[in-house]
Protein backbone atom coordinates (compact mmCIF):
# COMPACT_ATOMS: atom_id res chain seq x y z
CA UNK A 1 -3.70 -3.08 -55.05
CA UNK A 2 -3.55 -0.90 -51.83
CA UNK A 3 -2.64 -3.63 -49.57
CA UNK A 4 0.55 -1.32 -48.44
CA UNK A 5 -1.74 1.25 -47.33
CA UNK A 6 -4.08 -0.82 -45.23
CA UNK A 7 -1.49 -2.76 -43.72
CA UNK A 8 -0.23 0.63 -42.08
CA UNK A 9 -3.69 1.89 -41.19
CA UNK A 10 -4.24 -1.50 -38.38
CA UNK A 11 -4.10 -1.01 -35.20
CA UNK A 12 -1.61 -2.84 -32.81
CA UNK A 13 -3.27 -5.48 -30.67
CA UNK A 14 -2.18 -6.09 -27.21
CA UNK A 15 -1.14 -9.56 -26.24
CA UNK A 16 -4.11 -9.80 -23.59
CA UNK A 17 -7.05 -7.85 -23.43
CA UNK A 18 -7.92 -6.84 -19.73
CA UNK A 19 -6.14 -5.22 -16.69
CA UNK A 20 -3.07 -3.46 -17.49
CA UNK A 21 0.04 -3.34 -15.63
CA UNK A 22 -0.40 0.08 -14.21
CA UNK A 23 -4.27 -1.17 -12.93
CA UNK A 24 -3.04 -3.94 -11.66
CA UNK A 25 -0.13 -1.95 -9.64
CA UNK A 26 -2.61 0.56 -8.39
CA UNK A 27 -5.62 -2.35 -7.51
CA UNK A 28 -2.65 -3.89 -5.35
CA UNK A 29 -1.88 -1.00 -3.94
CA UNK A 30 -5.17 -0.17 -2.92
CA UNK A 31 -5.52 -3.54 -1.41
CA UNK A 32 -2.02 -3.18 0.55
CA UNK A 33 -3.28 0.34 1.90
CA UNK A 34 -6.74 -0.99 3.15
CA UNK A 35 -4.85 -3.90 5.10
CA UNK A 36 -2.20 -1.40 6.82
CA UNK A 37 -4.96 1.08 7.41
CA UNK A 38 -7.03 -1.94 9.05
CA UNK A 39 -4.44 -3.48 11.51
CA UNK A 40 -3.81 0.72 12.63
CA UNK A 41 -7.40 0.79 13.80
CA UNK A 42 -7.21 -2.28 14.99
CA UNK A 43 -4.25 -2.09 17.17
CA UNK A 44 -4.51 1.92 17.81
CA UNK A 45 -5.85 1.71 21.47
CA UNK A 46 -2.93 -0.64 22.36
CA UNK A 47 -0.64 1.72 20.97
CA UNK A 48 -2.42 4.03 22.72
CA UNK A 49 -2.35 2.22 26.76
CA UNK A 50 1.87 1.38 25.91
CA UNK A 51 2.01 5.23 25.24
CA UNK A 52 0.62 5.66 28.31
CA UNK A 53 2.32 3.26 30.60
CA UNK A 54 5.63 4.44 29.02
CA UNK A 55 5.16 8.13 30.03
CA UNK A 56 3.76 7.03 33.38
CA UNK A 57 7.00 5.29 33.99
CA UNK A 58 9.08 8.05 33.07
CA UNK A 59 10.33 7.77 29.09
CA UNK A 60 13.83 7.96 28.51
CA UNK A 61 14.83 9.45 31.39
CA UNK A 62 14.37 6.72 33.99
CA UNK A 63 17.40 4.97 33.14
CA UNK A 64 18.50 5.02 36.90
CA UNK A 65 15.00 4.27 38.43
CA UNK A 66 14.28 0.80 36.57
CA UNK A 67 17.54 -0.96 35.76
């Protein structure tokens, strides 16, 4: 018989078929990325007024003027 020889021509099967590890890493990293990029937009022209009012007050150099 040439049962030696077919048992080394199988292929391995994977435990589960589906999503691998690497997918699934990159899927939640997509997922992570949209939600960051999201709450930026979201909260941008905040940012953008506290920018403002910070250089309208002077920055770091009105340490004397507003105790």
């Amino acid at each position: 018989m040439n049962v030696s020889v077919n048992v080394g021509m199988r292929r391995r099967r994977t435990a589960r078929p589906g999503v691998s590890g690497r997918q699934l890493l990159v899927a939640q990293a997509a997922v992570v990325g949209s939600l960051v990029a999201a709450l930026f937009v979201k909260e941008f022209p905040g940012i953008v007024r506290e920018l403002r009012i910070y250089r309208m007050t002077g920055g770091l150099r009105a340490n004397r003027r507003y105790p």
